[in-house]
C-alpha atoms as a PDB file:
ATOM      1  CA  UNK A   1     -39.222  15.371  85.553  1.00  0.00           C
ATOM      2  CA  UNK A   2     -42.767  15.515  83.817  1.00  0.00           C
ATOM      3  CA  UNK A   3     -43.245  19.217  84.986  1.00  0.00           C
ATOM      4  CA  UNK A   4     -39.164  20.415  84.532  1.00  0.00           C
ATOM      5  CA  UNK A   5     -38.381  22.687  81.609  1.00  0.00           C
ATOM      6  CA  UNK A   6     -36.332  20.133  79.731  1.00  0.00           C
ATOM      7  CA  UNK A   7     -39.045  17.943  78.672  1.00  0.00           C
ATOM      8  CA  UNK A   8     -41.808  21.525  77.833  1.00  0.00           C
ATOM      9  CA  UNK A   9     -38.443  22.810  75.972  1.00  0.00           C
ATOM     10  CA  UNK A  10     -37.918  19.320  74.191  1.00  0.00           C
ATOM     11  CA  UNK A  11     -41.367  17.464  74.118  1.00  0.00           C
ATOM     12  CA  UNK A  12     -40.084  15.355  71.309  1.00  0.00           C
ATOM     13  CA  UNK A  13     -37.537  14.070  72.942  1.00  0.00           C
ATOM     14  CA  UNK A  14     -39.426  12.541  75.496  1.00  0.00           C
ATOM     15  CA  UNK A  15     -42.195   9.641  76.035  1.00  0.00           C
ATOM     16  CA  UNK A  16     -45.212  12.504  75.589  1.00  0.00           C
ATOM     17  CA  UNK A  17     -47.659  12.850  73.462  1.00  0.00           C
ATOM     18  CA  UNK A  18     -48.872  16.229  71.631  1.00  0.00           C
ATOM     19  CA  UNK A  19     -50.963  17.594  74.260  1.00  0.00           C
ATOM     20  CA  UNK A  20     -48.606  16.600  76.719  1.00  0.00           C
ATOM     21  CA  UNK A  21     -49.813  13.512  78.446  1.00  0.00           C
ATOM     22  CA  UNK A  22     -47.883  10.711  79.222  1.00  0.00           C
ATOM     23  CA  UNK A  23     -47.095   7.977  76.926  1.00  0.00           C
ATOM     24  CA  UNK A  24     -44.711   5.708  79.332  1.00  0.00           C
ATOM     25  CA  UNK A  25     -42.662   6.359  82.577  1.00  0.00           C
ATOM     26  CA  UNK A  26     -39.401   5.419  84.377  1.00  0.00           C
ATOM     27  CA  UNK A  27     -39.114   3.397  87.253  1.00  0.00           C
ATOM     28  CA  UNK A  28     -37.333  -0.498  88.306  1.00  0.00           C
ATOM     29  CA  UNK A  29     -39.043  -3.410  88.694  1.00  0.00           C
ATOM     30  CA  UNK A  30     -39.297  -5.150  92.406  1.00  0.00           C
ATOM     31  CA  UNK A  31     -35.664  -5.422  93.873  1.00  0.00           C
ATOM     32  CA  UNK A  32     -34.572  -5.277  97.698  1.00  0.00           C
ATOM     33  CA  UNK A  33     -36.064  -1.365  97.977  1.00  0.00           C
ATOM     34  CA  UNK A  34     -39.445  -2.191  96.994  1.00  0.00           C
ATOM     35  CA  UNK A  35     -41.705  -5.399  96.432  1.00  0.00           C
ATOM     36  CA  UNK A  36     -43.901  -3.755  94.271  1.00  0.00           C
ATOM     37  CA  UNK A  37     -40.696  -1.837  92.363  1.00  0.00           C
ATOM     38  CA  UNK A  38     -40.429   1.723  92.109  1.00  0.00           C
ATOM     39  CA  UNK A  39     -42.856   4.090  89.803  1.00  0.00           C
ATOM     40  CA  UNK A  40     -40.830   7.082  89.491  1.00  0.00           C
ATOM     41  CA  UNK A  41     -43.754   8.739  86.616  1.00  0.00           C
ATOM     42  CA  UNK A  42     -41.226  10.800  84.914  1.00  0.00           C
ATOM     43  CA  UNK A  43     -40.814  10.798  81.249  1.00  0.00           C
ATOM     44  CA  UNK A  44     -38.234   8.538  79.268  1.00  0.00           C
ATOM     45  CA  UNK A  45     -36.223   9.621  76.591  1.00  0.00           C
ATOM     46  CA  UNK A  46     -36.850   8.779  73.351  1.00  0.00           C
ATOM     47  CA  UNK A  47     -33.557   7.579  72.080  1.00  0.00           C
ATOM     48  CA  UNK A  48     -34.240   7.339  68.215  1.00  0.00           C
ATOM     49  CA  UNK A  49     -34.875  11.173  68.514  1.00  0.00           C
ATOM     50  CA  UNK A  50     -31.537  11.913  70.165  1.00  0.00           C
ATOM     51  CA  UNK A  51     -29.743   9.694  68.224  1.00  0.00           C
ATOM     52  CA  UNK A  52     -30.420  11.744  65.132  1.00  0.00           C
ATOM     53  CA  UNK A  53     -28.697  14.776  66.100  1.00  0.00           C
ATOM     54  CA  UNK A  54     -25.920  13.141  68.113  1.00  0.00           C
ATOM     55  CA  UNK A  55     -27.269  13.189  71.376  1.00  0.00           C
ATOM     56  CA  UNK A  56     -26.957  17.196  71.309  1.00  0.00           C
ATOM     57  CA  UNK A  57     -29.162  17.430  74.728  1.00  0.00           C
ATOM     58  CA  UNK A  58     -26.634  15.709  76.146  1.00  0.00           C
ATOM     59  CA  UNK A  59     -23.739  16.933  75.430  1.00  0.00           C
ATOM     60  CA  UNK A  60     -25.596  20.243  76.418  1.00  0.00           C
ATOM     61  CA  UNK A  61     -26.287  18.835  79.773  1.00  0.00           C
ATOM     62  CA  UNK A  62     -22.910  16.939  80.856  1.00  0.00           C
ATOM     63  CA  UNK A  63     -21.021  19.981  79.687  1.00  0.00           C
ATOM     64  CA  UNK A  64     -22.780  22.387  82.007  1.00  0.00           C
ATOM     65  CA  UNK A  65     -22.358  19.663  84.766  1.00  0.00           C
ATOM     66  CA  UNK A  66     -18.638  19.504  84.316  1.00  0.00           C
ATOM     67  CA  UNK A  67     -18.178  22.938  84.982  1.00  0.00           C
ATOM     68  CA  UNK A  68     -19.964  22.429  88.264  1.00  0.00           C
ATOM     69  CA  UNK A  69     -18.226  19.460  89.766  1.00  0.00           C
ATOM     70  CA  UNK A  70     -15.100  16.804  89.095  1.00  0.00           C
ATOM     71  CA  UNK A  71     -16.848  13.743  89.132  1.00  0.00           C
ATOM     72  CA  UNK A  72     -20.599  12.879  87.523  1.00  0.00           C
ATOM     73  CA  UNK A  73     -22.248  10.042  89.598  1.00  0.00           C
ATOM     74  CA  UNK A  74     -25.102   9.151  87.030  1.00  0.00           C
ATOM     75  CA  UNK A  75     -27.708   7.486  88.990  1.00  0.00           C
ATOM     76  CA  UNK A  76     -29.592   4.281  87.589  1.00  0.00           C
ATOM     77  CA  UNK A  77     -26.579   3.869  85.771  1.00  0.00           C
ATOM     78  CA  UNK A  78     -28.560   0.413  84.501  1.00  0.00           C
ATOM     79  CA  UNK A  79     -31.043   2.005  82.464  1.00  0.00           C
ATOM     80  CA  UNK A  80     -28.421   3.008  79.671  1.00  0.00           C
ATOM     81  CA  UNK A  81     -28.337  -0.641  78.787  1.00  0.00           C
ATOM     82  CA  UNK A  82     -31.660  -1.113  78.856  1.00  0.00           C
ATOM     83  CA  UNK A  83     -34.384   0.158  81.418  1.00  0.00           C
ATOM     84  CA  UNK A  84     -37.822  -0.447  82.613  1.00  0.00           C
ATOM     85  CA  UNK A  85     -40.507   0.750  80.355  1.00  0.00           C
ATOM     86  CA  UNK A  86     -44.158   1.159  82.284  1.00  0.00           C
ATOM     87  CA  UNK A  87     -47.245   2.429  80.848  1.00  0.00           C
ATOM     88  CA  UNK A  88     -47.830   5.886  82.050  1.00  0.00           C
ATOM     89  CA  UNK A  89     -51.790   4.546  83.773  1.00  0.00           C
ATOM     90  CA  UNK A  90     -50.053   1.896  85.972  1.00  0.00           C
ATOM     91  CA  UNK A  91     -50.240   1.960  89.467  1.00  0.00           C
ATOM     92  CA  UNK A  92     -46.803   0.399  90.267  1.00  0.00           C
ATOM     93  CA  UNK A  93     -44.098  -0.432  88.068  1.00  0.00           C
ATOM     94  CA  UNK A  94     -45.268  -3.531  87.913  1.00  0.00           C
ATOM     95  CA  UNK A  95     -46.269  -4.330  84.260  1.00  0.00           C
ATOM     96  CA  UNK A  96     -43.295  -2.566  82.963  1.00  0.00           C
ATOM     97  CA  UNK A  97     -40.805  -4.188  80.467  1.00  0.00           C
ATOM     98  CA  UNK A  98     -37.400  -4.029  79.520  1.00  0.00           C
ATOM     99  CA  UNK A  99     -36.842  -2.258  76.615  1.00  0.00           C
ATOM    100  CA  UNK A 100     -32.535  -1.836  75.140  1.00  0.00           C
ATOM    101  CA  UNK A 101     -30.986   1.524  75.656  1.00  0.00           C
ATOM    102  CA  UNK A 102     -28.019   2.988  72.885  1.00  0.00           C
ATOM    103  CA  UNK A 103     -25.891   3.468  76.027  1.00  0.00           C
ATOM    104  CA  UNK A 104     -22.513   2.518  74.346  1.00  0.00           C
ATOM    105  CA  UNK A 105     -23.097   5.227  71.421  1.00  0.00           C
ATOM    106  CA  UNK A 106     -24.182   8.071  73.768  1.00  0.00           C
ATOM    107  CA  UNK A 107     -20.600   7.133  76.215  1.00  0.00           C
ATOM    108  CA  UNK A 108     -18.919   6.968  72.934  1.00  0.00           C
ATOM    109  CA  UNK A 109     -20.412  10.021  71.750  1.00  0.00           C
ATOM    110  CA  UNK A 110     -19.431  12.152  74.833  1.00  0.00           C
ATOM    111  CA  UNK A 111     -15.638  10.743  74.528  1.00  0.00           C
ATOM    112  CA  UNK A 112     -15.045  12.007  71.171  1.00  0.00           C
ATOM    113  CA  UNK A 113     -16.298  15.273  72.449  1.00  0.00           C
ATOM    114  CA  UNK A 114     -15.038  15.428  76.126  1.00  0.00           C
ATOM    115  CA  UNK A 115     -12.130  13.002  76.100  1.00  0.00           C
ATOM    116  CA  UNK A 116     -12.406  10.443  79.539  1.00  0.00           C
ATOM    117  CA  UNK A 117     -15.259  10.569  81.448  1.00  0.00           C
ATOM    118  CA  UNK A 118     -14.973  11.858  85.461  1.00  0.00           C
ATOM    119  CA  UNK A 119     -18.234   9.339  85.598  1.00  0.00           C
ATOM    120  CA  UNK A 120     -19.069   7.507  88.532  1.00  0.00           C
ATOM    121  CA  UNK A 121     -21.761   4.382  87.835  1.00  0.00           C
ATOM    122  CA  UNK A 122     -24.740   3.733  90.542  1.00  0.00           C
ATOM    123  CA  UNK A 123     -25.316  -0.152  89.767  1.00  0.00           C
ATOM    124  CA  UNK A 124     -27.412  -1.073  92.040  1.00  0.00           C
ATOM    125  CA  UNK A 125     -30.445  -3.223  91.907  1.00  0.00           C
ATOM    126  CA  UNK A 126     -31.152  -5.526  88.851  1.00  0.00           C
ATOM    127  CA  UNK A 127     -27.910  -5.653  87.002  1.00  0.00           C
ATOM    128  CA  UNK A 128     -26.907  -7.781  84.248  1.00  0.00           C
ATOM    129  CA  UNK A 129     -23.554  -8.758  82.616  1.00  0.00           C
ATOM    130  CA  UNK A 130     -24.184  -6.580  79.563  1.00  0.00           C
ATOM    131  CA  UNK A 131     -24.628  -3.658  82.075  1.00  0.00           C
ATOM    132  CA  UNK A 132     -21.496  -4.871  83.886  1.00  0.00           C
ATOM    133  CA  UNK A 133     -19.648  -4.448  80.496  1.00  0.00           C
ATOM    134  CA  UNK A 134     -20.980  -1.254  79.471  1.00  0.00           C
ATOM    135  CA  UNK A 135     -19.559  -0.317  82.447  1.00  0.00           C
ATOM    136  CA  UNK A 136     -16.004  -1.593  82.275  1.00  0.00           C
ATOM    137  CA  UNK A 137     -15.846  -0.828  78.377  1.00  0.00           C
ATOM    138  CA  UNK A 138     -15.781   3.163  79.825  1.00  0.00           C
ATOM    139  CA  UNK A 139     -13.803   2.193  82.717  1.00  0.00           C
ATOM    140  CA  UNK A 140     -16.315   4.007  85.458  1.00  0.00           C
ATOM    141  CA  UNK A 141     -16.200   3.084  88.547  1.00  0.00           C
ATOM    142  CA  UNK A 142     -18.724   1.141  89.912  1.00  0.00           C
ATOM    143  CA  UNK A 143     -20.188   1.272  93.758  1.00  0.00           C
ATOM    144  CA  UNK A 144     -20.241  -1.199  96.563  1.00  0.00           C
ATOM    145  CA  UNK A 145     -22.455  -0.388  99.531  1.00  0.00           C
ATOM    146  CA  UNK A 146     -21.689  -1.651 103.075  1.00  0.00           C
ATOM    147  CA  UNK A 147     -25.440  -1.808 104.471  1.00  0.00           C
ATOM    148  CA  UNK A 148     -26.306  -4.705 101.671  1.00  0.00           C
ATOM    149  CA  UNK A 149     -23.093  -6.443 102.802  1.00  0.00           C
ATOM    150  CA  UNK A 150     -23.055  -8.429 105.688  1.00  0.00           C
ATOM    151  CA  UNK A 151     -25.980 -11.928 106.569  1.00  0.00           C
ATOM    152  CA  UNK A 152     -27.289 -14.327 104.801  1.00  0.00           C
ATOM    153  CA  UNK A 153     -28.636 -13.498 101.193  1.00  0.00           C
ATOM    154  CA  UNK A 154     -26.892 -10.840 100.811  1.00  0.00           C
ATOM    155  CA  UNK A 155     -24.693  -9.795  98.393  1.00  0.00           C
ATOM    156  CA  UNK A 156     -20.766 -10.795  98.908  1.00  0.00           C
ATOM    157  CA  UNK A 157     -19.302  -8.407  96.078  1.00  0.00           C
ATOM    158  CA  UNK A 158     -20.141  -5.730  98.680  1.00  0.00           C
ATOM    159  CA  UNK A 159     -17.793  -7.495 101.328  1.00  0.00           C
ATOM    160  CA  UNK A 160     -14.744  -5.496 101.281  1.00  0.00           C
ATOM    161  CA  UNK A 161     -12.121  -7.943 100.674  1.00  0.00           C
ATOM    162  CA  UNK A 162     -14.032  -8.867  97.487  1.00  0.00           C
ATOM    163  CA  UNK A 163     -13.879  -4.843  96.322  1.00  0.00           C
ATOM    164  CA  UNK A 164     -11.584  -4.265  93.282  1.00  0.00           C
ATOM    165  CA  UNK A 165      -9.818  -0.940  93.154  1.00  0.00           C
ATOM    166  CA  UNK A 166     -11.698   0.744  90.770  1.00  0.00           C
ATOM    167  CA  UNK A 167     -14.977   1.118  92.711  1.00  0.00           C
ATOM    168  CA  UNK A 168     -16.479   3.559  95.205  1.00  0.00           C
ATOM    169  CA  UNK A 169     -17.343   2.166  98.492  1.00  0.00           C
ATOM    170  CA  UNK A 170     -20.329   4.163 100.521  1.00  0.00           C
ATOM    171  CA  UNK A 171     -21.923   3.093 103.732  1.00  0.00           C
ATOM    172  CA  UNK A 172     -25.425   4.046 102.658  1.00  0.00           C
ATOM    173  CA  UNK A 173     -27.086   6.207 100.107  1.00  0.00           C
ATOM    174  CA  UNK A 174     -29.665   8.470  99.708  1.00  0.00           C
ATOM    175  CA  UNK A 175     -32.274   5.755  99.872  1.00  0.00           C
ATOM    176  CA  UNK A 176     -30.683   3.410 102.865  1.00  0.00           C
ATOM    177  CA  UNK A 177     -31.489   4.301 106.280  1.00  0.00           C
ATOM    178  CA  UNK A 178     -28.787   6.059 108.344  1.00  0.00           C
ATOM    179  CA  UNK A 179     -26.171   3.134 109.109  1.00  0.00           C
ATOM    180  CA  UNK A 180     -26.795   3.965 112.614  1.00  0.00           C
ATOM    181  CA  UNK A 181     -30.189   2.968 112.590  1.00  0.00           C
ATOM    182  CA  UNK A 182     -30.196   0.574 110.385  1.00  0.00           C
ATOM    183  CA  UNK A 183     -27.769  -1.700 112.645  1.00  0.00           C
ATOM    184  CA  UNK A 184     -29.680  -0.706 115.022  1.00  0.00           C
ATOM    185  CA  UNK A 185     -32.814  -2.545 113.915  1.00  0.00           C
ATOM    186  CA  UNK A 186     -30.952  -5.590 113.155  1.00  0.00           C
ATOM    187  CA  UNK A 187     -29.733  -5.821 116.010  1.00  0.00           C
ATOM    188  CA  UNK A 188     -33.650  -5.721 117.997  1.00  0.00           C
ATOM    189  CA  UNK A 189     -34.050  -8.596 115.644  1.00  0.00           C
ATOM    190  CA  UNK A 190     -31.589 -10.406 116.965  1.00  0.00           C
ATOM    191  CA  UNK A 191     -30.836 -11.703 113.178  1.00  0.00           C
ATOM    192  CA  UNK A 192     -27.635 -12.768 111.207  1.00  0.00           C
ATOM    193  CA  UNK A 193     -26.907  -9.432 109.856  1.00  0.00           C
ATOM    194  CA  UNK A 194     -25.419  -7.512 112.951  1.00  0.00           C
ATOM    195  CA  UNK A 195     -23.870 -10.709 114.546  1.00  0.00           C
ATOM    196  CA  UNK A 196     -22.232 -11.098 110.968  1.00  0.00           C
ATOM    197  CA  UNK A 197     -20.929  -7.723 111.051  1.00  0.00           C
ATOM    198  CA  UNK A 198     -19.114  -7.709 113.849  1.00  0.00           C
ATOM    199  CA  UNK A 199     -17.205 -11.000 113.591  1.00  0.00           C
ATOM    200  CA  UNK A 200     -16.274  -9.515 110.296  1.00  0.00           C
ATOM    201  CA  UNK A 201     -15.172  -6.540 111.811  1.00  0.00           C
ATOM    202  CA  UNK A 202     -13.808  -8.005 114.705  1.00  0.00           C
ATOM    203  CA  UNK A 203     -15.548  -5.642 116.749  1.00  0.00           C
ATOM    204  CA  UNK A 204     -18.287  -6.549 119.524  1.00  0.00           C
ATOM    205  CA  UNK A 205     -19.907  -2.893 121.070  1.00  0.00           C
ATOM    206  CA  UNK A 206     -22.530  -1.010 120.016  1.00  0.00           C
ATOM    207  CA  UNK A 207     -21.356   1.864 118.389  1.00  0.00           C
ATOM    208  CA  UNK A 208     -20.629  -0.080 115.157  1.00  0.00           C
ATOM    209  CA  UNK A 209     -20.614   2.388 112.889  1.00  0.00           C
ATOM    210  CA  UNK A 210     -17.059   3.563 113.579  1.00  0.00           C
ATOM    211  CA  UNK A 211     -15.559   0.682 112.572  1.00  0.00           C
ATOM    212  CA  UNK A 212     -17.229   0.156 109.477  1.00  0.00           C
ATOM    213  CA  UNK A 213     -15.799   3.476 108.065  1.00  0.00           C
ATOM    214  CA  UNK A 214     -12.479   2.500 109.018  1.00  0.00           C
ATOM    215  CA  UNK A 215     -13.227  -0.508 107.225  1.00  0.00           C
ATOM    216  CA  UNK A 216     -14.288   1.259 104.480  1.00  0.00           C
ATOM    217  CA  UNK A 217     -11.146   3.824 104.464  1.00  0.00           C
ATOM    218  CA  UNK A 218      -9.120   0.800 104.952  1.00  0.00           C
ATOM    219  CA  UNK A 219     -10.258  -1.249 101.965  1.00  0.00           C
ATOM    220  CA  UNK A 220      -9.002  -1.056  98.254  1.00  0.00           C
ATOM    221  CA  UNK A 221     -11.945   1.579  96.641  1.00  0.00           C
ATOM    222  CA  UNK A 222     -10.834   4.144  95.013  1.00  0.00           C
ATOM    223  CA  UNK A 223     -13.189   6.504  96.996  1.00  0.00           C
ATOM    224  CA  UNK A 224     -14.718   6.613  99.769  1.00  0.00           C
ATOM    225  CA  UNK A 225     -18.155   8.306 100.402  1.00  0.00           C
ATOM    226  CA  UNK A 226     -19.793   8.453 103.428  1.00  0.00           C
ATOM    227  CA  UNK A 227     -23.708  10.262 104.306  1.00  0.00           C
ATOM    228  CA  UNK A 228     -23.471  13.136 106.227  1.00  0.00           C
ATOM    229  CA  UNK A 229     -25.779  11.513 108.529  1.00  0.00           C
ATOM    230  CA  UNK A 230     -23.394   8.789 109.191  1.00  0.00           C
ATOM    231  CA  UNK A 231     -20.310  11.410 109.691  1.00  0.00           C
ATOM    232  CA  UNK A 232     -22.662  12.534 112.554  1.00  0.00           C
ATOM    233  CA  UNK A 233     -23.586   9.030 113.709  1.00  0.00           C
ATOM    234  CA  UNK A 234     -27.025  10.081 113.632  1.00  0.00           C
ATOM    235  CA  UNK A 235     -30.261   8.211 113.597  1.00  0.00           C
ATOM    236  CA  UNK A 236     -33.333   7.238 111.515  1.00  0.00           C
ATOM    237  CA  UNK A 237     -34.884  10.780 112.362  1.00  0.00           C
ATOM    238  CA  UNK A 238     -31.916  11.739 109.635  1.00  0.00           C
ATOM    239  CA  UNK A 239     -32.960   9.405 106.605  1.00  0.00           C
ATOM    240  CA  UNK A 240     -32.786  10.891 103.483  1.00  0.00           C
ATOM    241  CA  UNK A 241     -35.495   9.601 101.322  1.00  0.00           C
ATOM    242  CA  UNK A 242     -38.007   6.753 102.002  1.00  0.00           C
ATOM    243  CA  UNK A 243     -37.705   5.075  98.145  1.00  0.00           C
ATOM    244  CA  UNK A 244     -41.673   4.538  96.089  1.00  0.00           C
ATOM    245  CA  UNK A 245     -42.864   7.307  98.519  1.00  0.00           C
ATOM    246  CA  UNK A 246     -43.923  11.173  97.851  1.00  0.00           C
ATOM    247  CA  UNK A 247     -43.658  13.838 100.426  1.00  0.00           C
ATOM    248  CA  UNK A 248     -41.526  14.169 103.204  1.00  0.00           C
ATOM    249  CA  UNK A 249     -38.482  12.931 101.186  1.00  0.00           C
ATOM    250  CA  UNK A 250     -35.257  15.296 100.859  1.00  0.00           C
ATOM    251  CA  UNK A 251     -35.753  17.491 103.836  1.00  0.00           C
ATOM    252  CA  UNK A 252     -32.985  16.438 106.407  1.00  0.00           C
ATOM    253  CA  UNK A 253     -30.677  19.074 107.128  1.00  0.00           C
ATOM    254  CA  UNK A 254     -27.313  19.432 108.670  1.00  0.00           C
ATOM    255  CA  UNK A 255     -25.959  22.794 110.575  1.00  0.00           C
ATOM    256  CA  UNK A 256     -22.615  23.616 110.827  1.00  0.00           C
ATOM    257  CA  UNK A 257     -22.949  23.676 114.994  1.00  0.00           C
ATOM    258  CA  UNK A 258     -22.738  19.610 114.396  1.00  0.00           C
ATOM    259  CA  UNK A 259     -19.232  19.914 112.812  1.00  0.00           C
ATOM    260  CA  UNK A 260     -17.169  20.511 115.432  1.00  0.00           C
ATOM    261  CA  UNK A 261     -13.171  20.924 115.289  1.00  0.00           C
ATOM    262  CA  UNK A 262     -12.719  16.946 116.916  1.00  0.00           C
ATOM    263  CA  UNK A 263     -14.562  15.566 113.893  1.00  0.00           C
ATOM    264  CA  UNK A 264     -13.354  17.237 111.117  1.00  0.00           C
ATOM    265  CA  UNK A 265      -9.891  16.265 112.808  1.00  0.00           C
ATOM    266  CA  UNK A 266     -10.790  12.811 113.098  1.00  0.00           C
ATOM    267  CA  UNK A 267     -11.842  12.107 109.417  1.00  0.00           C
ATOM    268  CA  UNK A 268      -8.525  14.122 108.549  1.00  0.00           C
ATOM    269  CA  UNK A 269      -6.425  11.517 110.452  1.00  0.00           C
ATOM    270  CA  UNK A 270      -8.203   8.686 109.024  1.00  0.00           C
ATOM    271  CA  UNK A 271      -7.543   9.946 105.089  1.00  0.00           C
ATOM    272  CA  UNK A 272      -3.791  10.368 106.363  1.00  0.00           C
ATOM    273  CA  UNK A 273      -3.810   6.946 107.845  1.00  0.00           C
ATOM    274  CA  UNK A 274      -5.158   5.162 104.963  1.00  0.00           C
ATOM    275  CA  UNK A 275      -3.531   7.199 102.158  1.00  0.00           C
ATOM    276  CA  UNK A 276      -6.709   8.889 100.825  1.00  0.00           C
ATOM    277  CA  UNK A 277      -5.809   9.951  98.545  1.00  0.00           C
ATOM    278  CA  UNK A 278      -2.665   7.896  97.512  1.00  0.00           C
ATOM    279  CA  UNK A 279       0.524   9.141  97.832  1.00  0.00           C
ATOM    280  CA  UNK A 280       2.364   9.096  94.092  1.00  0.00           C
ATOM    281  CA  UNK A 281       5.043   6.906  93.899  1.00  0.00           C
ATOM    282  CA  UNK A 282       8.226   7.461  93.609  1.00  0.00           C
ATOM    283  CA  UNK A 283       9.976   6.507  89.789  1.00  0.00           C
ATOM    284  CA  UNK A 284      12.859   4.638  89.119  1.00  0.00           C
ATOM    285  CA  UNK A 285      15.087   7.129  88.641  1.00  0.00           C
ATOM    286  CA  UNK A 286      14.434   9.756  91.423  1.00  0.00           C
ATOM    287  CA  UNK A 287      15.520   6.289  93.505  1.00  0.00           C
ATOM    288  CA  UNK A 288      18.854   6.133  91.880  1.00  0.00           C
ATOM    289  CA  UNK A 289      19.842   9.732  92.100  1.00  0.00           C
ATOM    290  CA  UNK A 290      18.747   9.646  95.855  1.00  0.00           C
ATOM    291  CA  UNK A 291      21.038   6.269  96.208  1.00  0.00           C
END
């Protein structure tokens, strides 16, 4: 962020000039979140200036986030391959341009020093074969998302019997409307979208949601990761973040009087149903002592 104390600790690093003023910012072109795309007015990196040390900062930074958590979901995964360069006076991202990103050195750089990657790829939005392949080279998993899935011009690699194992299946993220509300909408509009969803799930009420997160459980990801707001079937009071807007964002909270005993029962019997995780299999040879 233009005001966190990575870039005033690193200004060369970053797309700032002396005094501190913004060269160029981040942000995607138009996609299905935003016609106008979305101006995020952080900084970007300036690559030749990592690449001279070895991408230090960043081995500094993944190294502090592995001893936090198991699995690193690096968001905008696509901008590692190249991203969207704007000039830091626009208005929307707009005039931006695309502009290649040393993502395969940095990945390669963090191997040699970390071994395989717990790395989980957000590839949403405009992505490429080259980004595709940066992906698979590493092996991370990439991330289907259920909401973009179902009606007409939409995108069928989100179906779930066109998911390949090494993905990560969510119903929504942070910048999708609860599930919940979101088939609710489509179904006022009395479009292709919910009627499509529930001949594919075979399933004809209201409460929809249900069944796509057995659907998702059921399928061949490798995770499964499901918005607390859609654990608790709640509404679009419970959105997360309205995308290419400031304020309000990031303020939904849940309280532990909504988790009660029935529900945290009911997700257990669903991971034991499914296998999540999977079960080890047995070797050849602990079957032949057995027989």
């Amino acid at each position: 962020a233009y005001d966190s104390s990575d870039l005033w600790a690193n200004k060369k690093l970053f797309t700032v000039d002396e005094e501190g003023k913004l060269n160029f910012v981040a942000g995607v072109p138009p996609d299905y979140f935003s016609a106008t795309g979305q101006l995020w007015g952080n900084p970007l990196y300036k690559w030749d200036e990592m690449e001279k040390d070895d991408f230090v900062w960043w081995r500094k930074r993944f190294s502090s986030l592995f001893e936090l958590v198991d699995i690193v979901r690096i968001d905008h995964f696509r901008g590692f391959e190249a991203y969207w360069k704007i000039p830091g006076d626009a208005k929307t991202a707009e005039p931006g341009k695309w502009v290649k990103a040393p993502g395969e050195k940095l990945f390669n750089t963090l191997k040699q020093h970390f071994g395989e990657l717990p790395i989980l790829a957000e590839d949403l939005g405009v992505i490429t074969p080259p980004v595709e392949e940066l992906r698979d080279q590493f092996g991370f998993p990439g991330m289907k998302v259920l909401q973009f899935a179902f009606g007409k011009g939409m995108e069928r690699k989100f179906l779930p019997h066109n998911f390949v194992p090494n993905c990560v299946v969510y119903t929504g993220t942070h910048d999708n409307d609860t599930t919940r509300a979101y088939f609710e909408k489509e179904k006022e509009k009395d479009g292709d979208i919910f009627k499509h969803t529930q001949n594919y799930l075979n399933y004809f009420e209201d409460d929809i949601l249900s069944d796509l997160i057995r659907a998702a459980y059921a399928s061949v990801a490798a995770i499964v990761v499901l918005p607390m707001q859609d654990i608790l079937n709640l509404g679009g009071e419970a959105r997360m973040n309205f995308p290419s807007t400031t304020g309000g964002n990031w303020t939904w909270r849940f309280t532990w009087e909504q988790v009660d005993e029935n529900l945290a029962k009911h997700y257990i019997g669903l991971a034991q149903l499914y296998e999540r995780p999977p079960k080890p299999e047995e070797s050849e040879e602990t079957e032949m002592e057995e027989d």
